[in-house]
C-alpha atoms as a PDB file:
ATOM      1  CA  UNK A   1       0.000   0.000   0.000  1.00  0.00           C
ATOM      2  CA  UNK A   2       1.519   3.319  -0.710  1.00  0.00           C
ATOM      3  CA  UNK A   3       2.055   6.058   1.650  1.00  0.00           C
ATOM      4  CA  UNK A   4      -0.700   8.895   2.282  1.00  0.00           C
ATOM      5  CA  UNK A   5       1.106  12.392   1.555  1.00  0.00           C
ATOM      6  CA  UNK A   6      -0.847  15.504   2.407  1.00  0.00           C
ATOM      7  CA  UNK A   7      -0.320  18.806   0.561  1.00  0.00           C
ATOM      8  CA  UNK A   8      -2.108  22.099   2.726  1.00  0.00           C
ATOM      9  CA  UNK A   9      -2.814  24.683  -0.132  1.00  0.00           C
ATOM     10  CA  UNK A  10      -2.290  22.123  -2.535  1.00  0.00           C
ATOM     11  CA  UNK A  11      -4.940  22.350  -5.262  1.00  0.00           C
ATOM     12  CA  UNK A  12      -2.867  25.625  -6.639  1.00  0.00           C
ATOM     13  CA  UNK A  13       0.425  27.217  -7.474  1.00  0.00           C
ATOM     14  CA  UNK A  14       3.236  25.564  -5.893  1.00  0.00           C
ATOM     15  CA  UNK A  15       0.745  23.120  -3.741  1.00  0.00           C
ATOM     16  CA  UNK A  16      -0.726  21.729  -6.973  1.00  0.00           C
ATOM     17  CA  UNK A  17       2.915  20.956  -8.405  1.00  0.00           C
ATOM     18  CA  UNK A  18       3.905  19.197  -5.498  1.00  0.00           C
ATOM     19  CA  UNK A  19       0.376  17.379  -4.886  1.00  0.00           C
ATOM     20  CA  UNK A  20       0.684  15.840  -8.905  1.00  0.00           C
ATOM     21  CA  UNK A  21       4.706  15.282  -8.039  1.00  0.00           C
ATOM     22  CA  UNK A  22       3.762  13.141  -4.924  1.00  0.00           C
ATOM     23  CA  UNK A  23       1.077  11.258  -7.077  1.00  0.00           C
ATOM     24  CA  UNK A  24       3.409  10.657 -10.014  1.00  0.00           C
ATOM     25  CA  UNK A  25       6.273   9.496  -7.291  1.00  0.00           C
ATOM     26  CA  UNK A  26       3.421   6.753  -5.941  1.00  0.00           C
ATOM     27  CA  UNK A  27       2.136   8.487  -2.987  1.00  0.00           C
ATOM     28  CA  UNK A  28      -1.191   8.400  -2.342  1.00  0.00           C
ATOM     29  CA  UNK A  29      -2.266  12.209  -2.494  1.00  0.00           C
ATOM     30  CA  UNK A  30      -4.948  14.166  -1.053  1.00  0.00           C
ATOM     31  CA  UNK A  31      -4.555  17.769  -0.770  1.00  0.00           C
ATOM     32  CA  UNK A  32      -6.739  20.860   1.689  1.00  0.00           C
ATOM     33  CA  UNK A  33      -7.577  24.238   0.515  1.00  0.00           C
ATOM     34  CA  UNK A  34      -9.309  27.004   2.357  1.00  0.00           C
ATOM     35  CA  UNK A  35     -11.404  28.618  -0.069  1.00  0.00           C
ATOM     36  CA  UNK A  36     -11.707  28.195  -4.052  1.00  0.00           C
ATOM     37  CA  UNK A  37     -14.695  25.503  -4.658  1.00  0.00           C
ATOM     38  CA  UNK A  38     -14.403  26.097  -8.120  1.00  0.00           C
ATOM     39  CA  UNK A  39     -10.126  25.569  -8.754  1.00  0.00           C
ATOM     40  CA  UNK A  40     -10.411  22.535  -6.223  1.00  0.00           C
ATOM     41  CA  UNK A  41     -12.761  20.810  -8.149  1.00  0.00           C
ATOM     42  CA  UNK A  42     -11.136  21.617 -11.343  1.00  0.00           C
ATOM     43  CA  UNK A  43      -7.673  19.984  -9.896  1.00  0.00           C
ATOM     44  CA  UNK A  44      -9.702  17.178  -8.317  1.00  0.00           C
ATOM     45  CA  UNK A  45     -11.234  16.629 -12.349  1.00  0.00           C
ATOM     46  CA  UNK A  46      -7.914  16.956 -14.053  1.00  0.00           C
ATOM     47  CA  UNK A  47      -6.028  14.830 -11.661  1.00  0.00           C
ATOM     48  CA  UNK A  48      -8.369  12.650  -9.617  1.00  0.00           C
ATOM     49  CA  UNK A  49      -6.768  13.944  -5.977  1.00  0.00           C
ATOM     50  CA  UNK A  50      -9.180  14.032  -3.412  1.00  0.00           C
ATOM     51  CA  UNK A  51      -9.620  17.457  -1.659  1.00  0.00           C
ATOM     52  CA  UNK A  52     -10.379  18.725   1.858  1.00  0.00           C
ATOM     53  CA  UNK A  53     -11.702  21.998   2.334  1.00  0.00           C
ATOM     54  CA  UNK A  54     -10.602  23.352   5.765  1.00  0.00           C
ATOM     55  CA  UNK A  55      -8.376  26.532   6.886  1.00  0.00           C
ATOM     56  CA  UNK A  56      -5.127  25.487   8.958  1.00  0.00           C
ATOM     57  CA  UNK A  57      -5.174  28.527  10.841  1.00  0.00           C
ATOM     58  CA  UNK A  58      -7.902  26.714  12.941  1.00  0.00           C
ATOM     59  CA  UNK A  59      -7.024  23.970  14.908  1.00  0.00           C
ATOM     60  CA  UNK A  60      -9.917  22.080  15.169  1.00  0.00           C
ATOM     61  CA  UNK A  61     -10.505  22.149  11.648  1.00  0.00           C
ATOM     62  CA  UNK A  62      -7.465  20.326  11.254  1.00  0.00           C
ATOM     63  CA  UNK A  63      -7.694  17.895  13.710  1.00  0.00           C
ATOM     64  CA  UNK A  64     -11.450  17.621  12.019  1.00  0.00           C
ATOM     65  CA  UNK A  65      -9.780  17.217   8.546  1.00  0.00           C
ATOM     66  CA  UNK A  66      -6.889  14.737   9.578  1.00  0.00           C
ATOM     67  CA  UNK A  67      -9.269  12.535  11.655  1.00  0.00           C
ATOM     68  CA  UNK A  68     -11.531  12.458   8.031  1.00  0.00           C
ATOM     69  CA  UNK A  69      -8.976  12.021   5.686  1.00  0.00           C
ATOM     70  CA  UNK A  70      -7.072   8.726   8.004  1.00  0.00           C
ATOM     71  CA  UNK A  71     -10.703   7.532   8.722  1.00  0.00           C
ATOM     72  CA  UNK A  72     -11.645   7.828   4.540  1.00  0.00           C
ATOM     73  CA  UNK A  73      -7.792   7.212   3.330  1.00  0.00           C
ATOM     74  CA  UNK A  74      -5.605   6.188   5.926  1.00  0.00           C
ATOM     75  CA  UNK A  75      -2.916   7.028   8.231  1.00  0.00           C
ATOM     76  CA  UNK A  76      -0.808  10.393   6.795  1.00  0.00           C
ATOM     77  CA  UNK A  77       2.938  10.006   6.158  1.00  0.00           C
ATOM     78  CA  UNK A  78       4.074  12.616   4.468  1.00  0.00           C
ATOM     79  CA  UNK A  79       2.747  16.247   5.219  1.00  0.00           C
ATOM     80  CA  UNK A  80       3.656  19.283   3.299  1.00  0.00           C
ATOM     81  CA  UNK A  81       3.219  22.449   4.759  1.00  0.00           C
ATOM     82  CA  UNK A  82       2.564  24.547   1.590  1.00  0.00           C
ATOM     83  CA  UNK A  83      -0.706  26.655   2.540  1.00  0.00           C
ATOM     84  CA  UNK A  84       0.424  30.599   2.699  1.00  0.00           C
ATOM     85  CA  UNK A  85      -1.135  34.229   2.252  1.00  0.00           C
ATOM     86  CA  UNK A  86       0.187  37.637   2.665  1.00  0.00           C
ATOM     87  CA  UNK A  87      -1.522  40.587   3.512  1.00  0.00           C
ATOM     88  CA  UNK A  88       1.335  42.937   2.580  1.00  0.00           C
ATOM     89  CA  UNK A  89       1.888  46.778   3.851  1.00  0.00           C
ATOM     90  CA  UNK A  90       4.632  48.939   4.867  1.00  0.00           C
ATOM     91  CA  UNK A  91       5.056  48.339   9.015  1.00  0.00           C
ATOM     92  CA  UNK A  92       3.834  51.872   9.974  1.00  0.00           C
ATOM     93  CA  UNK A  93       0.632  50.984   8.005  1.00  0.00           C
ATOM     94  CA  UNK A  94       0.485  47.507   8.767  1.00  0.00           C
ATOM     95  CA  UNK A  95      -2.786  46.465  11.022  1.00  0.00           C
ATOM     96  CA  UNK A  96      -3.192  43.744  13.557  1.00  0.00           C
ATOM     97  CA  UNK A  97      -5.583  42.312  11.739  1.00  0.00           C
ATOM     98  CA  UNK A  98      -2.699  41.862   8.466  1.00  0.00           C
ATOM     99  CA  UNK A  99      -0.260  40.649  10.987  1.00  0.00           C
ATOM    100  CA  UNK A 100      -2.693  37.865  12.694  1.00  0.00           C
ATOM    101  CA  UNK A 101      -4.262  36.635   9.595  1.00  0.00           C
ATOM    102  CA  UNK A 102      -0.674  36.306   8.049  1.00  0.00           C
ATOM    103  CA  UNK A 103       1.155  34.533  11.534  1.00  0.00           C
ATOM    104  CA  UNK A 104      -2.095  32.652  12.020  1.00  0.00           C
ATOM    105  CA  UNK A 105      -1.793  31.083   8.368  1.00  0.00           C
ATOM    106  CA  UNK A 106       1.861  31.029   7.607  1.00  0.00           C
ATOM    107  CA  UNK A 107       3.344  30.132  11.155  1.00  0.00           C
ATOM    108  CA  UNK A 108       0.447  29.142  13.762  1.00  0.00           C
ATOM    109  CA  UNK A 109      -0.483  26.687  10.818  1.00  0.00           C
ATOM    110  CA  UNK A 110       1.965  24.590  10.735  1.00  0.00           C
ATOM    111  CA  UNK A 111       1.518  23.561  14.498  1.00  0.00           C
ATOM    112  CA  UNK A 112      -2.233  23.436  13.890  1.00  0.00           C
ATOM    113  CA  UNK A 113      -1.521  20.008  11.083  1.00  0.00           C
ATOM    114  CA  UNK A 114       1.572  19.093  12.173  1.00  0.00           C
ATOM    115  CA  UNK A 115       0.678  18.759  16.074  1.00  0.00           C
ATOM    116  CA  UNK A 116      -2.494  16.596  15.731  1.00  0.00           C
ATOM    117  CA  UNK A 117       0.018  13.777  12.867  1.00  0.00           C
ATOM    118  CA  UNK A 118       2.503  14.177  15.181  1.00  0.00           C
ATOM    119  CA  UNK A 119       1.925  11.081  17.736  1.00  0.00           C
ATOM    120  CA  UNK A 120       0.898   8.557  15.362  1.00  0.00           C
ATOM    121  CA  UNK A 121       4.361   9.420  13.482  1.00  0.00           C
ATOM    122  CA  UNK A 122       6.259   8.418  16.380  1.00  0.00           C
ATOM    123  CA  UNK A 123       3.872   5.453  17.041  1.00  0.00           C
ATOM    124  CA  UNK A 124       4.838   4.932  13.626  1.00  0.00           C
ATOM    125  CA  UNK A 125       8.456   5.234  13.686  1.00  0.00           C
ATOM    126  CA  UNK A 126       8.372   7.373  10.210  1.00  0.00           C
ATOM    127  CA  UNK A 127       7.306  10.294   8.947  1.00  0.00           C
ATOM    128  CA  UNK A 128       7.702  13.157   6.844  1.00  0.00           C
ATOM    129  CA  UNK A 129       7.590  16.735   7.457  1.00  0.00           C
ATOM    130  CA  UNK A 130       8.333  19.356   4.262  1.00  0.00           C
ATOM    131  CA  UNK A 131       7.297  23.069   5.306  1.00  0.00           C
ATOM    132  CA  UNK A 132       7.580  25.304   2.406  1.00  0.00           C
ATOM    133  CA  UNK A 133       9.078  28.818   3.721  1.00  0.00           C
ATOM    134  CA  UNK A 134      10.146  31.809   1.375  1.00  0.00           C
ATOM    135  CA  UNK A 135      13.521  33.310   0.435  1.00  0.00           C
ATOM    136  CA  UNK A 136      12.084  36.187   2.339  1.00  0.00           C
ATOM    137  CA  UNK A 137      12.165  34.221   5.652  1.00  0.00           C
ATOM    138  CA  UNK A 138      15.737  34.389   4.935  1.00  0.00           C
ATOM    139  CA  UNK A 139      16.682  37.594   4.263  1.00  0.00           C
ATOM    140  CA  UNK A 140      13.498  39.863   4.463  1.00  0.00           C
ATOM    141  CA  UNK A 141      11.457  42.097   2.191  1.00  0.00           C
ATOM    142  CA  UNK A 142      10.152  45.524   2.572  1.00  0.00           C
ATOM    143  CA  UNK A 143       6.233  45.642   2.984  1.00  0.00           C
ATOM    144  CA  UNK A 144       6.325  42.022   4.345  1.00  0.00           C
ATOM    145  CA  UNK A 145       7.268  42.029   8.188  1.00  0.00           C
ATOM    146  CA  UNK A 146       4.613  39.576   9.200  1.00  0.00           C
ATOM    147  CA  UNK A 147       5.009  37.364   6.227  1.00  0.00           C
ATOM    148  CA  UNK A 148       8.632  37.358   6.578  1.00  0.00           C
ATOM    149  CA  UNK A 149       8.450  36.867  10.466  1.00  0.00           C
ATOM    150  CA  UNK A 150       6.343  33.945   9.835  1.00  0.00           C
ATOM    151  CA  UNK A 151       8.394  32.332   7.082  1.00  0.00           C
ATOM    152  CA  UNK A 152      11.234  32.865   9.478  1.00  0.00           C
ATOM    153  CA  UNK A 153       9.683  30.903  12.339  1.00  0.00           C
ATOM    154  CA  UNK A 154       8.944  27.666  10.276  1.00  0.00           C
ATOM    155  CA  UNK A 155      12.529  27.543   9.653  1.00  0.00           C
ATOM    156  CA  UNK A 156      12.830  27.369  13.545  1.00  0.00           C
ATOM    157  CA  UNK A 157      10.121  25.167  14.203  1.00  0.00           C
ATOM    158  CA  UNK A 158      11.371  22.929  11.337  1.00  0.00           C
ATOM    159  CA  UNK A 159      15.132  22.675  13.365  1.00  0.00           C
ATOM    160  CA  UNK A 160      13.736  22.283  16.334  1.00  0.00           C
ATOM    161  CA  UNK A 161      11.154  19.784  15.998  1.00  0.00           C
ATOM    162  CA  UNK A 162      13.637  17.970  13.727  1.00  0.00           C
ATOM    163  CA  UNK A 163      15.813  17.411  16.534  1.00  0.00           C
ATOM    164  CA  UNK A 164      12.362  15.363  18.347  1.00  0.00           C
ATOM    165  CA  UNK A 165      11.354  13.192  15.655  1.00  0.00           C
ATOM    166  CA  UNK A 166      14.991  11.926  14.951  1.00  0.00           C
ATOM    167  CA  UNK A 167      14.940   8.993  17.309  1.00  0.00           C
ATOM    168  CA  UNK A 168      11.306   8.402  16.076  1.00  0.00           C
ATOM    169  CA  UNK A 169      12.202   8.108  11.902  1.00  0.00           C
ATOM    170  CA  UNK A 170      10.400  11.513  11.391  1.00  0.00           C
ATOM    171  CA  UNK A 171      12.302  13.832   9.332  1.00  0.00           C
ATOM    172  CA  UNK A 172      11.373  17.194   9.230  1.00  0.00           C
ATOM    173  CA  UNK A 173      13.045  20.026   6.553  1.00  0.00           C
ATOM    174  CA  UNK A 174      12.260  23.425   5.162  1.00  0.00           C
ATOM    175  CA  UNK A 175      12.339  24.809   1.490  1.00  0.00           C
ATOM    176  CA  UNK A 176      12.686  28.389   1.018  1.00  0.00           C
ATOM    177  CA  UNK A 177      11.684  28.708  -2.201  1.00  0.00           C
ATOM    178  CA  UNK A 178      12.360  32.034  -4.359  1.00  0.00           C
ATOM    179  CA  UNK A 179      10.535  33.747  -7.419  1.00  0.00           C
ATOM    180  CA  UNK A 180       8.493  31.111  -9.041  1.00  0.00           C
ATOM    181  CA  UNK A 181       6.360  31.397 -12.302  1.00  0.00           C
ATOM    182  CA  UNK A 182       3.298  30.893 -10.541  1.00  0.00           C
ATOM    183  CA  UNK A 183       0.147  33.044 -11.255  1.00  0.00           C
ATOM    184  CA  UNK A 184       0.748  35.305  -8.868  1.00  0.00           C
ATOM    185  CA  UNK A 185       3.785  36.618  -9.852  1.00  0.00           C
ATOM    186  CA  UNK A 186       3.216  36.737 -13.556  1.00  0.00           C
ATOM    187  CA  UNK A 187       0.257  38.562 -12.697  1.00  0.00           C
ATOM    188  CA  UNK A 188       2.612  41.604 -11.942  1.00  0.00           C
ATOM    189  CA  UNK A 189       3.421  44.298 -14.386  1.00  0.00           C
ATOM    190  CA  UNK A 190       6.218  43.388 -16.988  1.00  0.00           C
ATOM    191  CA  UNK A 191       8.202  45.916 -15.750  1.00  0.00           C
ATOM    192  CA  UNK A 192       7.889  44.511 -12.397  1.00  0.00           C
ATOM    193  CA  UNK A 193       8.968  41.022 -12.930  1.00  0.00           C
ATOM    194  CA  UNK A 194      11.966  41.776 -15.376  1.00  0.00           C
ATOM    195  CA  UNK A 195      13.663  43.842 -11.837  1.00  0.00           C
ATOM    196  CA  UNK A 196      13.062  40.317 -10.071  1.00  0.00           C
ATOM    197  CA  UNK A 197      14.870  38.789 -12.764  1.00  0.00           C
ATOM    198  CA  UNK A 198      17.314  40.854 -12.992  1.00  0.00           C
ATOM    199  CA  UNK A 199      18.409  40.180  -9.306  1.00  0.00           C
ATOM    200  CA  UNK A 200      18.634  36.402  -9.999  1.00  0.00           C
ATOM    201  CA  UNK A 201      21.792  35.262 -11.220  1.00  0.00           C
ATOM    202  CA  UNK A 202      20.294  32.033 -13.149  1.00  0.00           C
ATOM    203  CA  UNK A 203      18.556  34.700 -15.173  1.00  0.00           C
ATOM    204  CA  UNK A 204      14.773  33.487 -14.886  1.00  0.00           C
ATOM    205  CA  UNK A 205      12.034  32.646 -12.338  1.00  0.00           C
ATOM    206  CA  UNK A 206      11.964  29.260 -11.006  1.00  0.00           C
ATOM    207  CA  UNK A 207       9.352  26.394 -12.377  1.00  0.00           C
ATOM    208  CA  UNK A 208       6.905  25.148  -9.576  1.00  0.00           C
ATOM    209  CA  UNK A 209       7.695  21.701 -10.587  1.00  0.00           C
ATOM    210  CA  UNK A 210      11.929  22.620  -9.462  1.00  0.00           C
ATOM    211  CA  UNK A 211       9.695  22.976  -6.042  1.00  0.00           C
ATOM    212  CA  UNK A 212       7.679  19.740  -6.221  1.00  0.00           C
ATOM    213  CA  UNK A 213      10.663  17.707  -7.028  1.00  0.00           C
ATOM    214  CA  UNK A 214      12.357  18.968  -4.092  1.00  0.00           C
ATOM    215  CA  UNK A 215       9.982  17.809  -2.041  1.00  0.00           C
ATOM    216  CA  UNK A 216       9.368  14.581  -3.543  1.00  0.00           C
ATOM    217  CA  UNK A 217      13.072  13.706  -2.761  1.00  0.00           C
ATOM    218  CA  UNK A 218      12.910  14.767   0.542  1.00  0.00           C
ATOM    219  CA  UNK A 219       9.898  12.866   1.241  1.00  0.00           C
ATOM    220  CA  UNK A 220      11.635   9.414   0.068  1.00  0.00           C
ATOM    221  CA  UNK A 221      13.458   6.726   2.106  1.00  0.00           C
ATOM    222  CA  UNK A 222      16.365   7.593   0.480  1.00  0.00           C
ATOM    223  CA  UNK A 223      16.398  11.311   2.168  1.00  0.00           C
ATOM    224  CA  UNK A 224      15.794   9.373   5.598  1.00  0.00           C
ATOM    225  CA  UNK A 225      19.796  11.214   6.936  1.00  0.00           C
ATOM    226  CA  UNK A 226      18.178  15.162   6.039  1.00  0.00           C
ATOM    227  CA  UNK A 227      16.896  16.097   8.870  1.00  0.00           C
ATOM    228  CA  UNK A 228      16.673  19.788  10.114  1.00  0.00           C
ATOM    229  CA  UNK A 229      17.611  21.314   6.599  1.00  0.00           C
ATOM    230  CA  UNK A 230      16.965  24.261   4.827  1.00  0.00           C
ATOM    231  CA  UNK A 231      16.974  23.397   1.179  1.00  0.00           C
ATOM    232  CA  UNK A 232      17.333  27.350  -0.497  1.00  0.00           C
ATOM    233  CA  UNK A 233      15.749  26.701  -4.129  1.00  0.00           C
ATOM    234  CA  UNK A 234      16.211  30.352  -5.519  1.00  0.00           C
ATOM    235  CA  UNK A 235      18.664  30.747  -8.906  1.00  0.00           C
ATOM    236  CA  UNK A 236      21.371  32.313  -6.269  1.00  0.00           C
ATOM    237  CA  UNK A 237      19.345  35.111  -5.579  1.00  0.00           C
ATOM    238  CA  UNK A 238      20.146  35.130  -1.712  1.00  0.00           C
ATOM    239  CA  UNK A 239      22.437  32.581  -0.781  1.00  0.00           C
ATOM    240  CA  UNK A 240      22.685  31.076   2.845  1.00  0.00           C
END
């Protein structure tokens, strides 16, 4: 029987990429969203991976939506930490509102699904842990203090909690990925994304699927010694 992998965000972007990657690798894939009906059914259509509607910024809904998703697929191996927003302003304009919504999704989130997998990983003896952070958890970016603080703190949680699950066969890693081609971005001016580039020294933006296959590997037995990593996937735009 293959392993269940879990993608949070992952019926777009990034989280799509990784949630086809896993299914081409052999995983058995199901992926959450919190709020586009009509682009999770689409992916659910095109690629026949279940979905889960839920927000991870709410605990209960994610113990809710693990306890469904074991009970209707089985236990979870592999869980990637891909669901994000940003709610971006300059600090002196920034509101608590912009700050909670962002730490509540970004960083609080990945406790919310990780805590609740947690003890049947150890019961286990395996597991996989992949939390996608940013190149601006790294080194910053103007306009995004709570998206960066966030980003930032799931590269702590990911070295700490690494340092738990060891003993147990639970590996647990970050990816800080940089400027990717995904909608978002080429939904900026021209003008816009040719500066980006220009700051890159590869010379482009990176592919969602350079994402997906990082994870892939690093959900595999044969990345069972990477343990507390930071895997920096950016074209040597900041370099760690």
């Amino acid at each position: 029987m293959s392993r269940v992998a879990l993608v949070t965000g992952g019926t777009r972007g990034i989280g799509a990429a990784i949630s086809m990657a896993l299914k081409e690798a052999g995983y058995t894939v199901v992926a959450n969203y919190a709020g586009n009906d009509e682009a999770a059914r689409e992916f659910s259509h095109v690629t026949g991976i279940k979905t889960y509607k839920w927000s991870v910024a709410d605990y209960t809904a994610c113990e809710d939506g693990i306890r469904q998703i074991e009970e209707e697929v089985g236990p979870i191996d592999v869980l990637v930490n891909n669901a994000g927003i940003t709610r971006d302003a300059p600090f002196h304009k920034m509101s608590r509102e912009q700050w909670d919504q962002v730490i509540g999704t970004n960083l609080s989130g990945i406790f919310n699904m990780t805590h609740p997998l947690w003890p049947g990983m150890r019961e286990r003896k395996f597991g996989r842990i992949i939390n996608i952070s940013s190149i601006n958890g790294q080194k910053g970016q103007f306009g995004q203090v709570n998206y960066s603080a966030a980003k930032a703190g799931d590269i702590g949680f990911t070295k700490a909690l690494a340092q738990e699950g060891a003993r147990s066969g639970i590996t647990v890693n970050a990816i800080c990925p940089g400027y990717i081609a995904t909608e978002m971005v080429m939904a900026v001016p021209e003008k816009v994304r040719e500066s980006i580039i220009s700051t890159i020294p590869v010379g482009r933006l990176g592919e969602p699927d350079e994402i997906a296959r990082t994870v892939v590997f690093l959900a595999s037995d044969q990345a069972g010694f990477i343990t507390g990593a930071t895997m920096t996937v950016n074209g040597g735009q900041y370099l760690t």
